[in-house]
Each structure stands twice: as C-alpha cells, then as structure tokens.
C-alpha atoms as a PDB file:
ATOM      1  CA  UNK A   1      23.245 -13.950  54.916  1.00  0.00           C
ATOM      2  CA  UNK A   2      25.121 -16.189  52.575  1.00  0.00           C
ATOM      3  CA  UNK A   3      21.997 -17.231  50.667  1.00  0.00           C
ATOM      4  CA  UNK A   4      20.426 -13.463  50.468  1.00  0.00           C
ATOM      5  CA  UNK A   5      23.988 -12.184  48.468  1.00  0.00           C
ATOM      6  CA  UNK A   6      23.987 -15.801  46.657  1.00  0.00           C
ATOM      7  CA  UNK A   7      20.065 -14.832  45.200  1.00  0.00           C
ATOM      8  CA  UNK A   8      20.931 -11.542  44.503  1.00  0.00           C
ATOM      9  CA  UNK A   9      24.350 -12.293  42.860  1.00  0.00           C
ATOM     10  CA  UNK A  10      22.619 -14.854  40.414  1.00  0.00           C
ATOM     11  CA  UNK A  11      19.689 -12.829  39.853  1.00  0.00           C
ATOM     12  CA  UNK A  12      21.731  -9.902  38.929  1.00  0.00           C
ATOM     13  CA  UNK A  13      23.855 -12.301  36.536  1.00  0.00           C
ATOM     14  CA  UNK A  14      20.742 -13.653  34.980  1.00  0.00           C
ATOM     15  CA  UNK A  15      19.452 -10.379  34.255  1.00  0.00           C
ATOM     16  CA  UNK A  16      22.729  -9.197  32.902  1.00  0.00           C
ATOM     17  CA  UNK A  17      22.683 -11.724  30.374  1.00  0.00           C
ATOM     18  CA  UNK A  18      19.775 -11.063  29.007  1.00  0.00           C
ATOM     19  CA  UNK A  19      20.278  -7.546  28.195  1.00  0.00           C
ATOM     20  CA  UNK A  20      23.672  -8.899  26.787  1.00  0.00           C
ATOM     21  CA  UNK A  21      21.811 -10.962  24.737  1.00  0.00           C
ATOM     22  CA  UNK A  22      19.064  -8.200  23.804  1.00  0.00           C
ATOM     23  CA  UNK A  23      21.209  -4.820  23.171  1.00  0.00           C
ATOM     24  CA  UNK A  24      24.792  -6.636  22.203  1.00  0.00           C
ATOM     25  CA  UNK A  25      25.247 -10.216  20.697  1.00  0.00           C
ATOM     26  CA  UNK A  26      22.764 -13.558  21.017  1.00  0.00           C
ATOM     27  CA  UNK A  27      25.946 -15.272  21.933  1.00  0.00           C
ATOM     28  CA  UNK A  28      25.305 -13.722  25.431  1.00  0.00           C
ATOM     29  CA  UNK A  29      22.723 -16.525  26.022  1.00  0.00           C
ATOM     30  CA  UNK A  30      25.321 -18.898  26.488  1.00  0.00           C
ATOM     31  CA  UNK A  31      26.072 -16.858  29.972  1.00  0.00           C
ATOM     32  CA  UNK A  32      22.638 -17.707  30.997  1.00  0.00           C
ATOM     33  CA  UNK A  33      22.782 -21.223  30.054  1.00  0.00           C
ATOM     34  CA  UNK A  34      26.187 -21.581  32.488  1.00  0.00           C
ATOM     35  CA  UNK A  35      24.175 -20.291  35.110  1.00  0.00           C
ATOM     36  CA  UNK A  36      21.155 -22.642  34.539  1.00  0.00           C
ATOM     37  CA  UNK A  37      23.810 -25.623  34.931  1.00  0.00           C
ATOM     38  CA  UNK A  38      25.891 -24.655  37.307  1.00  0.00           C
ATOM     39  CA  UNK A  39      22.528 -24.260  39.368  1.00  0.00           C
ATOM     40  CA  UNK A  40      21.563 -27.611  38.707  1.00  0.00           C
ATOM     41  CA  UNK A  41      25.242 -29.084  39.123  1.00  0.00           C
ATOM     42  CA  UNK A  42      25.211 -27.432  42.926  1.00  0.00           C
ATOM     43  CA  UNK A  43      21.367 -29.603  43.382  1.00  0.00           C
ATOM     44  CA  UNK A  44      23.244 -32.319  42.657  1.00  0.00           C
ATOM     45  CA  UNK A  45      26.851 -32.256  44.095  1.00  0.00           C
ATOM     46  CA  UNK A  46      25.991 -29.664  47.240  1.00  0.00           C
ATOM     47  CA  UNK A  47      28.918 -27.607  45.748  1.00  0.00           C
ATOM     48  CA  UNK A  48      28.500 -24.391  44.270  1.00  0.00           C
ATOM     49  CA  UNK A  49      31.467 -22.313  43.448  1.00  0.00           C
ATOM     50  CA  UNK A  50      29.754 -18.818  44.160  1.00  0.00           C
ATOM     51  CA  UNK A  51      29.368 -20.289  47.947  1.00  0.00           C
ATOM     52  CA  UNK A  52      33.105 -21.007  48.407  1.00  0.00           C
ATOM     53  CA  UNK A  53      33.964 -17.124  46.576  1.00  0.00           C
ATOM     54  CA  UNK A  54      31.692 -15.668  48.813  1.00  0.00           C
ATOM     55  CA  UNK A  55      32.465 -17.814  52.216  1.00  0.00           C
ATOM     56  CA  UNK A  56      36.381 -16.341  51.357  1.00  0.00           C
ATOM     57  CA  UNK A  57      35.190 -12.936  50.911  1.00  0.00           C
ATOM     58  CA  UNK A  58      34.198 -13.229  54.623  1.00  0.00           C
ATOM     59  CA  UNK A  59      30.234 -13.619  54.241  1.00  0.00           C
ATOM     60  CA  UNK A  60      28.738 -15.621  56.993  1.00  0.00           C
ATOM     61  CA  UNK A  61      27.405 -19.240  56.260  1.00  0.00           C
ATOM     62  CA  UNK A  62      23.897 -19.399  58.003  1.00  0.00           C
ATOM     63  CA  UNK A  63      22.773 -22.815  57.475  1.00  0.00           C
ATOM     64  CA  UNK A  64      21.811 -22.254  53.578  1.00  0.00           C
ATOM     65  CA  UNK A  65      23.667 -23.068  50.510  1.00  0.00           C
ATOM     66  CA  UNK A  66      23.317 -22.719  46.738  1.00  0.00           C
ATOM     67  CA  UNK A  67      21.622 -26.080  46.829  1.00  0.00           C
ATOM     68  CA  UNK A  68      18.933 -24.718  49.094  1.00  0.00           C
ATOM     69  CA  UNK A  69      18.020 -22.022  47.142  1.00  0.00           C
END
C-alpha cells in the first residue's frame, strides 16, 4: 500500500510542477528538480522522507520503499 500512495503522491507532485512552471513562473521547475534528487538520494541512502510522513500517517509498509520504486 505504501508504495501505491508513494507513486501517486510523486506523480501528482511532478505533474503539479509542471503546470506551475507552464501557467505561473519557470521558477516552478526547481520543484521538479527537488523531486528528481530526492528520488535519486532515496536509491542511494534507502531513506526517503515521503516514506517516514506517510508510515506516521498510519499507511501500512508492505515490503516496498521509495527506493524500490
């Protein structure tokens, strides 16, 4: 479950940057390139900070993490 809300949470963010970046300010693209690294970062270290928010907010941990995805 943890790795279905973690896809759509990202995907959602990535997404939202972009029409950020389209409709408001190109600034906005920064937001997607702190996404790109924090994805990377979490391949690297097996720590993703969206994991621990979301394993707080109660969602069940079922073997996958941001690494995995």
């Amino acid at each position: 479950m943890l790795n279905k809300y973690f896809r759509v949470i990202v995907g959602v963010m990535v997404l939202l940057s972009v029409l950020l970046t389209y409709y408001v300010h190109q600034n906005w693209m920064w937001f997607t390139v702190f996404i790109g690294v924090n994805l990377i970062q979490s391949a690297f270290t097996k720590w993703c900070l969206l994991e621990t928010i979301l394993v707080k907010l109660g969602v069940k941990k079922e073997g996958g993490s941001c690494s995995s995805c």
